[in-house]
Protein backbone atom coordinates (compact mmCIF):
# COMPACT_ATOMS: atom_id res chain seq x y z
CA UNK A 1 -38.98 185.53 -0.74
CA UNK A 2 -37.46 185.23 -3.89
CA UNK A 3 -34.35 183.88 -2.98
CA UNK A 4 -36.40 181.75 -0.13
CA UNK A 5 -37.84 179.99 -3.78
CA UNK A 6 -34.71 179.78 -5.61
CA UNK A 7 -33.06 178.25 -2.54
CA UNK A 8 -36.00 175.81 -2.02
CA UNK A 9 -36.26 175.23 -5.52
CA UNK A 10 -32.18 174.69 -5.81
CA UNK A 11 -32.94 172.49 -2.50
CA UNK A 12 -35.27 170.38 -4.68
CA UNK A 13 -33.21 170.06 -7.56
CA UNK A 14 -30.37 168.98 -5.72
CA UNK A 15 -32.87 166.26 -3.90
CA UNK A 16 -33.96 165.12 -7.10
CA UNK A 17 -30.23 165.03 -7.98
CA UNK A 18 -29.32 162.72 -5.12
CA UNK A 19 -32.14 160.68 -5.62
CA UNK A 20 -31.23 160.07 -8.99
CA UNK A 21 -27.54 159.45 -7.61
CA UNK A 22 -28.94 157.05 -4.96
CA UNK A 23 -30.76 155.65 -7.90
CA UNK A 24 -28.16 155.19 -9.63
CA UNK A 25 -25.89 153.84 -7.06
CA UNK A 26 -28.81 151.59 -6.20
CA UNK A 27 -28.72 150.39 -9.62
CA UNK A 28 -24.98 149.91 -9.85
CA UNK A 29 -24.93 148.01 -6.35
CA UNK A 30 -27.36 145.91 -7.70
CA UNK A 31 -26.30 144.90 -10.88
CA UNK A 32 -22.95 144.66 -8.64
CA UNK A 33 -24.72 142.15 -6.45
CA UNK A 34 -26.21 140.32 -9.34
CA UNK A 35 -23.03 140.30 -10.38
CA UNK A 36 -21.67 138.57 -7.64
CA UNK A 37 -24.40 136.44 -7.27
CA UNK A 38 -24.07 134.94 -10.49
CA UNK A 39 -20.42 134.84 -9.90
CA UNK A 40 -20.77 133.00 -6.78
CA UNK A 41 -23.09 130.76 -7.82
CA UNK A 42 -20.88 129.89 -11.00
CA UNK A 43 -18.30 129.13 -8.31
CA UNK A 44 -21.10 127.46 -6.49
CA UNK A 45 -21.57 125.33 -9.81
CA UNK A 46 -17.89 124.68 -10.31
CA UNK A 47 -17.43 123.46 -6.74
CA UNK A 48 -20.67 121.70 -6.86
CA UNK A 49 -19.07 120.11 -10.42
CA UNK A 50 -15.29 119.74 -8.29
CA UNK A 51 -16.88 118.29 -5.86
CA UNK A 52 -19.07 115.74 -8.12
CA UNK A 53 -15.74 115.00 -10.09
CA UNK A 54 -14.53 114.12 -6.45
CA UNK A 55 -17.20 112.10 -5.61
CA UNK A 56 -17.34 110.23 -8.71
CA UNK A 57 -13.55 109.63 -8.14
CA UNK A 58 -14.02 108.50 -4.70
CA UNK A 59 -17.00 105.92 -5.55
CA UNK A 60 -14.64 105.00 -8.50
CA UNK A 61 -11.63 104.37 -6.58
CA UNK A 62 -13.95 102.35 -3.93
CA UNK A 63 -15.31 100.21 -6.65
CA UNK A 64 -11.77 99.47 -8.20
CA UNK A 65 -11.44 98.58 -4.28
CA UNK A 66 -14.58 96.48 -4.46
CA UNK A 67 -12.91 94.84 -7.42
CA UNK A 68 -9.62 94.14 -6.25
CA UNK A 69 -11.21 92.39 -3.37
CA UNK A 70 -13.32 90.35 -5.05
CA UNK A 71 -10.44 89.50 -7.17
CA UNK A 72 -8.48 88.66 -3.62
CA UNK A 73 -11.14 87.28 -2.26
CA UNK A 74 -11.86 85.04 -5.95
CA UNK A 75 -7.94 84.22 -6.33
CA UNK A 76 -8.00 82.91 -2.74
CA UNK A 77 -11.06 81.02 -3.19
CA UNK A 78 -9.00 79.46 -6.11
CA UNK A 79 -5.93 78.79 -4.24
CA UNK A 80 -8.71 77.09 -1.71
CA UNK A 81 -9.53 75.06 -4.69
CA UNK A 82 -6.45 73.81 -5.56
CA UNK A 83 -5.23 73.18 -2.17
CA UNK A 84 -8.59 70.92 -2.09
CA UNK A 85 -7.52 69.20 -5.43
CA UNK A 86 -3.98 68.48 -3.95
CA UNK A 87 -5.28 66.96 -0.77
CA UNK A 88 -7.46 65.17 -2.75
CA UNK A 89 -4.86 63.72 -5.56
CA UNK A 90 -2.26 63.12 -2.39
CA UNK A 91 -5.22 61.11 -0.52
CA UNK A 92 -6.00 59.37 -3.44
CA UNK A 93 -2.74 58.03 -4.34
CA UNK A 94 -1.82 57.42 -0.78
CA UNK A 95 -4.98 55.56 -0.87
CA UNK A 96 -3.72 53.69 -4.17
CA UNK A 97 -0.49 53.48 -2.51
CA UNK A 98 -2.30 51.20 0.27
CA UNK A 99 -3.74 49.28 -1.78
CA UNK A 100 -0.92 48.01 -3.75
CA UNK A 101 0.96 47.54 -0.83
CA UNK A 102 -1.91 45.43 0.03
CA UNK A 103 -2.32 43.84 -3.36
CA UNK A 104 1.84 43.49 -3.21
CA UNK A 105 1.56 41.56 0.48
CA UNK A 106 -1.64 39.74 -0.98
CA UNK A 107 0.82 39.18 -4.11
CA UNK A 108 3.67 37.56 -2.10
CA UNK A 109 1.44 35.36 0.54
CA UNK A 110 0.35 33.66 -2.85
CA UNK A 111 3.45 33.74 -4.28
CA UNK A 112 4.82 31.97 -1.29
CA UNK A 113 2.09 29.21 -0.86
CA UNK A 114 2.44 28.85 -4.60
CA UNK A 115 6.24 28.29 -3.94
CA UNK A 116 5.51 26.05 -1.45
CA UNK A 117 3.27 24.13 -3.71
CA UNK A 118 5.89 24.19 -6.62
CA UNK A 119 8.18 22.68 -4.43
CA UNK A 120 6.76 20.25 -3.16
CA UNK A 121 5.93 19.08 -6.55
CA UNK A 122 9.52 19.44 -7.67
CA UNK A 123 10.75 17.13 -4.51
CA UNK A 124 8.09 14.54 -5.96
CA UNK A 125 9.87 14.65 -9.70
CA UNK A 126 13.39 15.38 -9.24
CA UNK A 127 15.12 17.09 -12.07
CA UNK A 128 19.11 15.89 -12.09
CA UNK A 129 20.23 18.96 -11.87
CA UNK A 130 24.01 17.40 -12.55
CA UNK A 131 23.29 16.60 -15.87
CA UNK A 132 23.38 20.39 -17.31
CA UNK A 133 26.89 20.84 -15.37
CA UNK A 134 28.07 17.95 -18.17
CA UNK A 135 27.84 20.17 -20.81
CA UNK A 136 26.87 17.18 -23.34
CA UNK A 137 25.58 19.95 -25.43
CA UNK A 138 29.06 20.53 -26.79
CA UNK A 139 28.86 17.20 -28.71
CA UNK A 140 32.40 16.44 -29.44
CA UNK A 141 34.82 14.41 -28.48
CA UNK A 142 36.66 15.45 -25.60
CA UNK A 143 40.39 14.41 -23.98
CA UNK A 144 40.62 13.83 -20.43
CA UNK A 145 43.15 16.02 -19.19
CA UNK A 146 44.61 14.01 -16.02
CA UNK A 147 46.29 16.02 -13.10
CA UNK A 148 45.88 19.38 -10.97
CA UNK A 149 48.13 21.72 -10.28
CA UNK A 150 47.57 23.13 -6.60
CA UNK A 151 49.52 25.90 -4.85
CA UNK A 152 49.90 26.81 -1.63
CA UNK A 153 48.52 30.04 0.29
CA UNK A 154 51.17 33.11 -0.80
CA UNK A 155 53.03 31.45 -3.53
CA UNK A 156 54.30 33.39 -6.60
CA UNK A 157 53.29 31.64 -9.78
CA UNK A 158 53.52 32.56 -13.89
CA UNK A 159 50.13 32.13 -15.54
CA UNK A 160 49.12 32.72 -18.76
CA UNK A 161 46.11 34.90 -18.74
CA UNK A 162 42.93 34.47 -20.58
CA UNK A 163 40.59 37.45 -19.52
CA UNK A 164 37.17 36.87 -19.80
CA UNK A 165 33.69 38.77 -19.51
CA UNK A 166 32.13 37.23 -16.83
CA UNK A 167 33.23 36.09 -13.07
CA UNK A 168 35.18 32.63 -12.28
CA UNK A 169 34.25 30.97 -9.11
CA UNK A 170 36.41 28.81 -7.42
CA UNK A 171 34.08 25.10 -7.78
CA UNK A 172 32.31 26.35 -10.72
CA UNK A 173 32.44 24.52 -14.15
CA UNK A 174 33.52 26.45 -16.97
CA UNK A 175 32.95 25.42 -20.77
CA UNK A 176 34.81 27.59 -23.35
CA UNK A 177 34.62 27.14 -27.22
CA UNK A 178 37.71 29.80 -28.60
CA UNK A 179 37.38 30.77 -32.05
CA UNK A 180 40.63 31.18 -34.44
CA UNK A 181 39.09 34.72 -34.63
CA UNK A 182 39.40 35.62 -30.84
CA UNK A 183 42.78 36.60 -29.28
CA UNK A 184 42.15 34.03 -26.22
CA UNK A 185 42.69 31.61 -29.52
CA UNK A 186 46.59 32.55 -29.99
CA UNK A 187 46.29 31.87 -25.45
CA UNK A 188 45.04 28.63 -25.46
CA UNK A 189 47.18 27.24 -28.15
CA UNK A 190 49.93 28.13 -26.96
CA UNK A 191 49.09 26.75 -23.27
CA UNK A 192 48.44 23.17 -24.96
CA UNK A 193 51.52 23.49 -26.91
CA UNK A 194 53.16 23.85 -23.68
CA UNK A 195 50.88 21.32 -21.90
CA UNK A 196 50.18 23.49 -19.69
CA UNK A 197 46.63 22.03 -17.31
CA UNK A 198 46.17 25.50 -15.74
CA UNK A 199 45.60 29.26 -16.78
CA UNK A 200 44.09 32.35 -15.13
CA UNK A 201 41.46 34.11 -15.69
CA UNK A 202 40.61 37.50 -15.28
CA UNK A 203 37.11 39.85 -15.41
CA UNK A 204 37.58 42.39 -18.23
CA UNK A 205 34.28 43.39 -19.14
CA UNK A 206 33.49 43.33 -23.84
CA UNK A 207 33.55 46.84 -25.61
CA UNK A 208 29.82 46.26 -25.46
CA UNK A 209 29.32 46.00 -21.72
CA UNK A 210 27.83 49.27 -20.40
CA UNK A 211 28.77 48.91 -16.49
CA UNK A 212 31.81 50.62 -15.33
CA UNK A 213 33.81 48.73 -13.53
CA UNK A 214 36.70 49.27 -10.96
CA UNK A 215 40.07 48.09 -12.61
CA UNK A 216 40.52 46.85 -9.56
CA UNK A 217 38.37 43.88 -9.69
CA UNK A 218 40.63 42.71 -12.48
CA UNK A 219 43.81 41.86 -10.11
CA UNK A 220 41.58 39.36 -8.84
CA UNK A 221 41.75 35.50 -10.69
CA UNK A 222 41.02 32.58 -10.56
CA UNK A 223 43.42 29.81 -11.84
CA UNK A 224 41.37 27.21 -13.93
CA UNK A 225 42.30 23.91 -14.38
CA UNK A 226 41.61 22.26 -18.03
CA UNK A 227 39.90 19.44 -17.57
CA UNK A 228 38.81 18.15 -21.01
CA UNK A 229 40.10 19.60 -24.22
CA UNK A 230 39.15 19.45 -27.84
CA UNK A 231 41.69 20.86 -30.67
CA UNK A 232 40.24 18.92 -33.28
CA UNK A 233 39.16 21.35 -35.26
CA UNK A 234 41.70 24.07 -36.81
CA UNK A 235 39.45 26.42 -36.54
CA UNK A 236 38.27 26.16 -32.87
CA UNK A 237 39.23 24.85 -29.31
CA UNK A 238 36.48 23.36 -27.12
CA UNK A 239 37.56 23.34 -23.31
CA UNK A 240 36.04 21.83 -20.13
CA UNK A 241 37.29 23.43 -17.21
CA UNK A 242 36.72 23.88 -13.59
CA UNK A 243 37.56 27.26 -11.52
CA UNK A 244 40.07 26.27 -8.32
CA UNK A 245 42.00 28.84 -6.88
CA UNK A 246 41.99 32.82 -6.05
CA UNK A 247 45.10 35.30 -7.01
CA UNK A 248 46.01 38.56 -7.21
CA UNK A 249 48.10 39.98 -10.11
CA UNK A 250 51.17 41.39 -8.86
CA UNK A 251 52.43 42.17 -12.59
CA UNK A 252 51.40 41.58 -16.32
CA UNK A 253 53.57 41.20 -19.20
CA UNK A 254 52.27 41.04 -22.70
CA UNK A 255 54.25 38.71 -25.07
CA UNK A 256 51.75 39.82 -28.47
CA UNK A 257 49.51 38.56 -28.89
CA UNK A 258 49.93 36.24 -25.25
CA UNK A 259 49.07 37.55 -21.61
CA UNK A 260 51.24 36.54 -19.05
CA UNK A 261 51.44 37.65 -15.20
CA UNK A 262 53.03 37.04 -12.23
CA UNK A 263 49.99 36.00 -9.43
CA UNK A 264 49.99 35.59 -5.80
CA UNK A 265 47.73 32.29 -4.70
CA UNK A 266 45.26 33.36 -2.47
CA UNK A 267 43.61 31.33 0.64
CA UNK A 268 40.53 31.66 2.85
CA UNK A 269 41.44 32.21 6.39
CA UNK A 270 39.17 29.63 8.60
CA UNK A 271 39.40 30.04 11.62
CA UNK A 272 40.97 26.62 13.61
CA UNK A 273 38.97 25.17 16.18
CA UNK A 274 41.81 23.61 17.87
CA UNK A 275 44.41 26.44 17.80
CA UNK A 276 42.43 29.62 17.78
CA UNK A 277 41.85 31.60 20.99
CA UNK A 278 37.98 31.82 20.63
CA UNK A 279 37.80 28.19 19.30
CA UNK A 280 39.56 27.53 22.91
CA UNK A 281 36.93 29.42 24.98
CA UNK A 282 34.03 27.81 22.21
CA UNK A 283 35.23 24.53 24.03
CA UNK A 284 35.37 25.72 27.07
CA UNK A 285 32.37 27.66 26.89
CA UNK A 286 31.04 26.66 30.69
CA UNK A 287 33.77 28.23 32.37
CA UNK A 288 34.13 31.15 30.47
CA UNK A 289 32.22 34.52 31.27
CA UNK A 290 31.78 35.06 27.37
CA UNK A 291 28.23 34.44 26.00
CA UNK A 292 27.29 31.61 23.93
CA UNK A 293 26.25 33.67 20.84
CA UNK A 294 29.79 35.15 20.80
CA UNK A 295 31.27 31.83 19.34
CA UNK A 296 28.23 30.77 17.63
CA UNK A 297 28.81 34.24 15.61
CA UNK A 298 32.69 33.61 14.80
CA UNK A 299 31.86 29.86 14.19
CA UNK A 300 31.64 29.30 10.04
CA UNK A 301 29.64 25.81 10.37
CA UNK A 302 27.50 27.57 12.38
CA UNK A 303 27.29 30.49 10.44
CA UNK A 304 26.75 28.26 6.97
CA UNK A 305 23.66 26.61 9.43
CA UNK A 306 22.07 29.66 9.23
CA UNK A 307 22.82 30.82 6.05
CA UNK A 308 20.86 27.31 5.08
CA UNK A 309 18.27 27.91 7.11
CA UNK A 310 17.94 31.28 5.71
CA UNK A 311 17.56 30.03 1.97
CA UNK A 312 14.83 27.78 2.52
CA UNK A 313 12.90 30.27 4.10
CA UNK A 314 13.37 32.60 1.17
CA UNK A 315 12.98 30.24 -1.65
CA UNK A 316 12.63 26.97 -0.87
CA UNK A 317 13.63 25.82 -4.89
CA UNK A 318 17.18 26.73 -3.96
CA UNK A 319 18.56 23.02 -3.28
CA UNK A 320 21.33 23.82 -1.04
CA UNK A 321 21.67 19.61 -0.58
CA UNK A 322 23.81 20.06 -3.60
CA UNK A 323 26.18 22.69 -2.35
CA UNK A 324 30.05 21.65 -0.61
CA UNK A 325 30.03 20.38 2.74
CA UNK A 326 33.90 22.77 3.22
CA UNK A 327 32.89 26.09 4.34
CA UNK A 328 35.05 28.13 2.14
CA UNK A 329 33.76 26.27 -0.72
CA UNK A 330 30.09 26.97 0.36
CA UNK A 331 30.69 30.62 0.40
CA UNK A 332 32.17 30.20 -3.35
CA UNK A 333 28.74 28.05 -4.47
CA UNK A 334 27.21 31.03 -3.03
CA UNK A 335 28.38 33.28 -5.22
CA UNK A 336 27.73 31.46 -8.01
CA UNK A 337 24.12 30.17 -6.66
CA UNK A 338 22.61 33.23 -5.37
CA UNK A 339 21.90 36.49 -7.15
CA UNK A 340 23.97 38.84 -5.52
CA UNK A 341 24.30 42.29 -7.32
CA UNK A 342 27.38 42.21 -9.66
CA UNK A 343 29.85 44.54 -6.89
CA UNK A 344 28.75 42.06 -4.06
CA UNK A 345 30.24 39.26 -5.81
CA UNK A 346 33.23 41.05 -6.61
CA UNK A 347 33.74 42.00 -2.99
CA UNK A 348 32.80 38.32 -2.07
CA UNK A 349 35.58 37.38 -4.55
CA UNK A 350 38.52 39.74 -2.75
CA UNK A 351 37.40 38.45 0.88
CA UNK A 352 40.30 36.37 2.37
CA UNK A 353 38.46 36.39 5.39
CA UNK A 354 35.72 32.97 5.44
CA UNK A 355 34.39 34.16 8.45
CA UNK A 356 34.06 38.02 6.98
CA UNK A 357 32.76 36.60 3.73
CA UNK A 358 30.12 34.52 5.04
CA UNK A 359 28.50 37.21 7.37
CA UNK A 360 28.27 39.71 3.91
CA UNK A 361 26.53 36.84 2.57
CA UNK A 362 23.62 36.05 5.22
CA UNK A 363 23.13 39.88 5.67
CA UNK A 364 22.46 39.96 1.21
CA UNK A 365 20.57 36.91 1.70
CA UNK A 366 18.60 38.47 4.11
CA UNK A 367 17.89 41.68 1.85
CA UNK A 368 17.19 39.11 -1.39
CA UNK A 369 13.22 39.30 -0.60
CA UNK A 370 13.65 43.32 -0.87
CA UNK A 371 14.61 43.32 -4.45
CA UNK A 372 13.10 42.56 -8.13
CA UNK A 373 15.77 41.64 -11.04
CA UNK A 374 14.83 44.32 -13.76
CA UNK A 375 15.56 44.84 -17.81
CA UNK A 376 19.24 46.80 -17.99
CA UNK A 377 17.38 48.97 -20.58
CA UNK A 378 14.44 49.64 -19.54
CA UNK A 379 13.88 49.41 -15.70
CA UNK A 380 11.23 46.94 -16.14
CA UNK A 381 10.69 44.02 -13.52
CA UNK A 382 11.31 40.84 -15.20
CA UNK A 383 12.38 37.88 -11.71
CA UNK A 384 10.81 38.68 -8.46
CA UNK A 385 13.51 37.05 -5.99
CA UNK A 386 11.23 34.86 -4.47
CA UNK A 387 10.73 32.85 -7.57
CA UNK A 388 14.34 31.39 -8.50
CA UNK A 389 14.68 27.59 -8.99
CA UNK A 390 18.56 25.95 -8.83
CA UNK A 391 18.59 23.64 -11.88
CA UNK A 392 22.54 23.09 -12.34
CA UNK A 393 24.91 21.83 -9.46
CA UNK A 394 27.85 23.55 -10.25
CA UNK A 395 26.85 26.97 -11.70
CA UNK A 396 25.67 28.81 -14.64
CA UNK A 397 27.94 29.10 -17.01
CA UNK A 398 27.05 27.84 -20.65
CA UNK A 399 28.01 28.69 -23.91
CA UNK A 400 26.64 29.23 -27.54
CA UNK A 401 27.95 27.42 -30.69
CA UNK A 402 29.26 30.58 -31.61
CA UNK A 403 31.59 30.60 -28.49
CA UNK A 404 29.82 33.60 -25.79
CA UNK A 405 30.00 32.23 -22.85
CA UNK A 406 27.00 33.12 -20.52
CA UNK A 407 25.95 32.93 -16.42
CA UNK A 408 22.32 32.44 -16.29
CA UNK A 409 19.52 33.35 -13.27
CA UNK A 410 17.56 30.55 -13.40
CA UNK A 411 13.70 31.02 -12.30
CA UNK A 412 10.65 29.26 -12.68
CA UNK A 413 8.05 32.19 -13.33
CA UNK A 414 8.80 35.86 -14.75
CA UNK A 415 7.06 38.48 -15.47
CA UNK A 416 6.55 41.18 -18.55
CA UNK A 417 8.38 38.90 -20.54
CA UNK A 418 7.72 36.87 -23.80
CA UNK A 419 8.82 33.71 -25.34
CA UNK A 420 9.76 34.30 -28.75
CA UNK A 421 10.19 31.30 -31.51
CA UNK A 422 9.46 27.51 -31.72
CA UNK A 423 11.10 25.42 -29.05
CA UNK A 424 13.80 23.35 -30.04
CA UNK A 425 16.03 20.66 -27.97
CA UNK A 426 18.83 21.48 -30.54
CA UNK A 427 22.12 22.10 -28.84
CA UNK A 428 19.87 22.61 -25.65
CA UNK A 429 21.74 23.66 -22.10
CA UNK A 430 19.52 21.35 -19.81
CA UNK A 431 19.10 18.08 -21.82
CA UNK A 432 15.36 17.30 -21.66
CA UNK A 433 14.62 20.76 -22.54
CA UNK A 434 13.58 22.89 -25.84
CA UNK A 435 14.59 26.36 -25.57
CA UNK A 436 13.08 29.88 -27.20
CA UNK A 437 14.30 33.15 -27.09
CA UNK A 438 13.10 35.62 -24.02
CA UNK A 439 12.83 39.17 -24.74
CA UNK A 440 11.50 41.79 -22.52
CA UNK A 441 7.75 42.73 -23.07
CA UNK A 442 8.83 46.59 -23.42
CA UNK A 443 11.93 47.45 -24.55
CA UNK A 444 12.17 44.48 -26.69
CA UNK A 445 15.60 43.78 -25.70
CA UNK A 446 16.95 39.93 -25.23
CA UNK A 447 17.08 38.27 -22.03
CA UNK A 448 17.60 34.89 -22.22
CA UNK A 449 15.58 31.19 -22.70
CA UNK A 450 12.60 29.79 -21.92
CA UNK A 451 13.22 26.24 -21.32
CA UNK A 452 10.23 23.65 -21.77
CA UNK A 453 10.15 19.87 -20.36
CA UNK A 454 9.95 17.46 -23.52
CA UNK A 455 9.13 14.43 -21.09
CA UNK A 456 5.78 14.53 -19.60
CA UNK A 457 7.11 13.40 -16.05
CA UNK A 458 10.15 15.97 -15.94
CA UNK A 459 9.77 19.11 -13.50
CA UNK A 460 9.68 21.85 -13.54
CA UNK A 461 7.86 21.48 -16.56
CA UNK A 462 8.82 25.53 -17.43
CA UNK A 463 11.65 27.61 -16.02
CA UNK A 464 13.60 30.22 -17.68
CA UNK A 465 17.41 31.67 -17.88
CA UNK A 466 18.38 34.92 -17.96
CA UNK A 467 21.30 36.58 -18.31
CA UNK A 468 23.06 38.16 -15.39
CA UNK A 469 24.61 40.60 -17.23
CA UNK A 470 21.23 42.05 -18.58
CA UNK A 471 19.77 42.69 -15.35
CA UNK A 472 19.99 44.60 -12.79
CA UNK A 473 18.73 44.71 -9.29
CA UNK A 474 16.19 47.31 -7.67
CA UNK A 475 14.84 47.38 -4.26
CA UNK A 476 10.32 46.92 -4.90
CA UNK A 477 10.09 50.68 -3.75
CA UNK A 478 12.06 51.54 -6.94
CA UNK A 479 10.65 49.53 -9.49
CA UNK A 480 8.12 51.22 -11.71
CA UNK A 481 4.28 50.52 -11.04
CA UNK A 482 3.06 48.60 -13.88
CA UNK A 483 -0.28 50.58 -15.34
CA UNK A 484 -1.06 48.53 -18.76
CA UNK A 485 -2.64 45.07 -17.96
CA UNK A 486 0.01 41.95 -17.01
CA UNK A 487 0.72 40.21 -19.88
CA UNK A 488 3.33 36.97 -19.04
CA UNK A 489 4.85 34.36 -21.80
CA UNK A 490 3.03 35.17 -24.94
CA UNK A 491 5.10 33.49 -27.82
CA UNK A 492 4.93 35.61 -30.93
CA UNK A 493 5.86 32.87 -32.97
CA UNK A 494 8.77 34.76 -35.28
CA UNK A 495 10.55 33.26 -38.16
CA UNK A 496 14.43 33.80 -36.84
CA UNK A 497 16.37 35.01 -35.09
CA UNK A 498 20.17 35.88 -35.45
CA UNK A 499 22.99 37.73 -33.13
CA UNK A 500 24.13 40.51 -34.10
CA UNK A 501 28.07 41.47 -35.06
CA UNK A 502 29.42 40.93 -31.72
CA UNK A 503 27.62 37.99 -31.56
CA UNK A 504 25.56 38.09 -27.74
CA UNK A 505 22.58 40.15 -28.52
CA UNK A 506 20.25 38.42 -30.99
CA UNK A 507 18.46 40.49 -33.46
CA UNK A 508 14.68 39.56 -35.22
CA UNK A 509 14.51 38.77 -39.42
């Protein structure tokens, strides 16, 4: 019984002892499980925060998204913008294009009935356009020099040379005052020592010319006859002369300070009516399988028909009544006449061929209408090619009391340029004239004259002269819009005006 008690009371102990183990564990497993659960939700936190981090990346990197989009989407909308504003500046100056091209055609319809107008008023008042090829101007008693020396077609002959800085023509008038300064001065006198009647003489452009030339151009001449002569005056040597015949240098020899060279004559080839083979089927035209424009074409009176035709069309104040009835001497009155770009005329020049020569001319004719006659300097259009008036028979060729010889464009309007000084008639090209200065309305540079009528019934009652050699010649397309208002002739009124060193380009006091 006894030990039935101590084994149910060592039965209860022990129970008690387990339960207080299994309490214990109980305990432990719990706290273990809190534990855990406070560990996993700290992870739960941290992957809830990862996860938050990742989301606000994700929305972040979606905005940036957003943003470089709408920058895409703004930067095209700009490029949109622009490509509006350059349709819309190219339609507007294609739109300002048309209407200077229509203003320009407008321009030249009135141009041309004003032309028309003009001259029919000069054929009512005719200006003797001999008188200026006189050269009274010069005012000095001159010698007849009687006789002509003439050469024929390949003949070697010894000139003295006298080069000069502009372009003899065969036909063309030539005055020359050479100062004891000059070394054509030491030329001349010695060619009238000799009595000599004939020199050549030779393009070679001044120090102060700025167009490069092809040396080339030089070994062509022209002989020139003197025709009246002047040596009154130690100091200076007034000559008349008149441009005859082409040659070619075939050598130079310089005896200091005098030029001489040995020259082949030149000749135009004209074809003979009588002895050619095409003049042969010309005649005989009806029995021949050839057409009709195939002689007209290789025919030069036919060919200097057109070219006739062809001027009065273009400018009707070109009098070609006054030019030579000979064909080769036509195409040399040509030269002179028309203004053909400086390398044309050259070319024109070298031609043997007459037949050659006068097709070059009719197609540059042709072309004239195409071009404006612009300021070297500054590009600026001063003669429109319509406008050009003839107003000496024999060419352009003047010179100053100091001795520059110029070629002058005559015209009877320009534009952006201004008369400058008070008219005088003093030593005056085109007697019945008074001359001022012409400079060009932007550069300021000097062009030429403007010439005024003194006589109430003499027309044109304006024209002006400008130098060749400060021009040059530009096709319309090329020729700088003009965007300031017009402004034509406006005379300044300065006190003086005097050339510089070299003596050609005049400078303002």
């Amino acid at each position: 019984m006894e030990e039935k008690v101590r084994s149910n009371s060592e039965g209860g102990e022990s129970s008690a002892q387990q339960d207080n183990d299994n309490g214990e564990q109980s305990d432990y497993e719990d706290a273990a499980e809190n534990l855990e659960e406070e560990e996993q939700m700290e992870m739960d936190e941290d992957n809830d925060s990862l996860e938050q981090e990742r989301e606000i990346e994700r929305v972040a990197a979606e905005y940036a998204e957003q943003e470089r989009e709408i920058e895409r989407v703004a930067e095209e909308y700009a490029e949109q913008e622009r490509e509006i504003e350059r349709m819309a500046e190219a339609e507007a100056a294609e739109e300002a294009w048309i209407e200077r091209q229509v203003d320009a055609a407008a321009e030249r319809t009135q141009q041309r009935i004003a032309n028309a107008e003009q001259a029919q008023e000069l054929d009512r008042v005719d200006y003797d356009i001999a008188i200026p090829s006189q050269h009274s101007y010069l005012d000095m008693a001159l010698t007849r020099v009687e006789g002509y020396n003439y050469w024929l077609e390949g003949h070697h002959v010894n000139l003295y040379i006298i080069p000069l800085d502009v372009i003899v023509i065969p036909g063309q008038s030539l005055p020359l005052r050479i100062r004891q300064s000059t070394l054509q001065f030491a030329m001349v006198r010695a060619l009238l020592d000799t009595n000599q009647k004939t020199f050549g003489a030779v393009y070679l452009p001044a120090e102060r010319e700025t167009l490069v030339l092809d040396r080339s151009w030089s070994q062509i001449g022209v002989t020139v006859q003197i025709v009246e002569v002047s040596d009154e005056t130690p100091n200076e040597i007034v000559l008349k002369c008149k441009g005859r015949q082409r040659f070619k240098t075939i050598s130079t020899q310089r005896r200091t300070p005098i030029l001489h060279a040995k020259v082949k004559i030149l000749a135009d080839h004209i074809p003979d009516r009588l002895y050619d083979p095409l003049g042969k089927l010309r005649d005989s035209f009806k029995l021949s399988s050839h057409p009709t424009w195939l002689y007209k074409s290789h025919d030069v009176y036919t060919i200097v028909g057109v070219i006739k035709e062809e001027i009065a069309r273009y400018s009707p104040l070109i009098k070609v009544n006054v030019a030579p009835v000979q064909p080769d001497m036509f195409s040399y009155w040509l030269i002179s006449a028309m203004p053909f770009k400086f390398n044309q005329r050259a070319e024109m020049l070298r031609e043997n061929n007459l037949v050659v020569r006068l097709k070059s001319q009719l197609d540059h004719i042709k072309e004239l209408n195409q071009f404006d006659y612009c300021c070297q300097l500054c590009g600026k259009d001063i003669i429109n090619s319509s406008r050009l008036v003839s107003m000496s028979a024999d060419g352009s060729f003047f010179v100053n009391p100091q001795g520059f010889a110029f070629e002058l464009i005559t015209a009877y309007s320009v534009q952006h340029a201004i008369a400058d000084g008070v008219p005088t008639t003093q030593d005056s090209w085109f007697p019945g004239y008074a001359w001022s200065y012409l400079k060009c309305l932007r550069c300021d540079s000097f062009l030429g004259w403007k010439f005024t009528a003194v006589v109430e019934e003499t027309q044109p009652r304006i024209f002006y002269g400008i130098q060749r050699k400060v021009v040059r010649v530009l096709r319309h397309s090329e020729v700088e819009p003009e965007p300031e208002e017009d402004i034509t002739d406006i005379n300044f009124g300065r006190d003086r005006i005097i050339y510089d060193a070299d003596g050609n380009y005049p400078r303002y006091i």
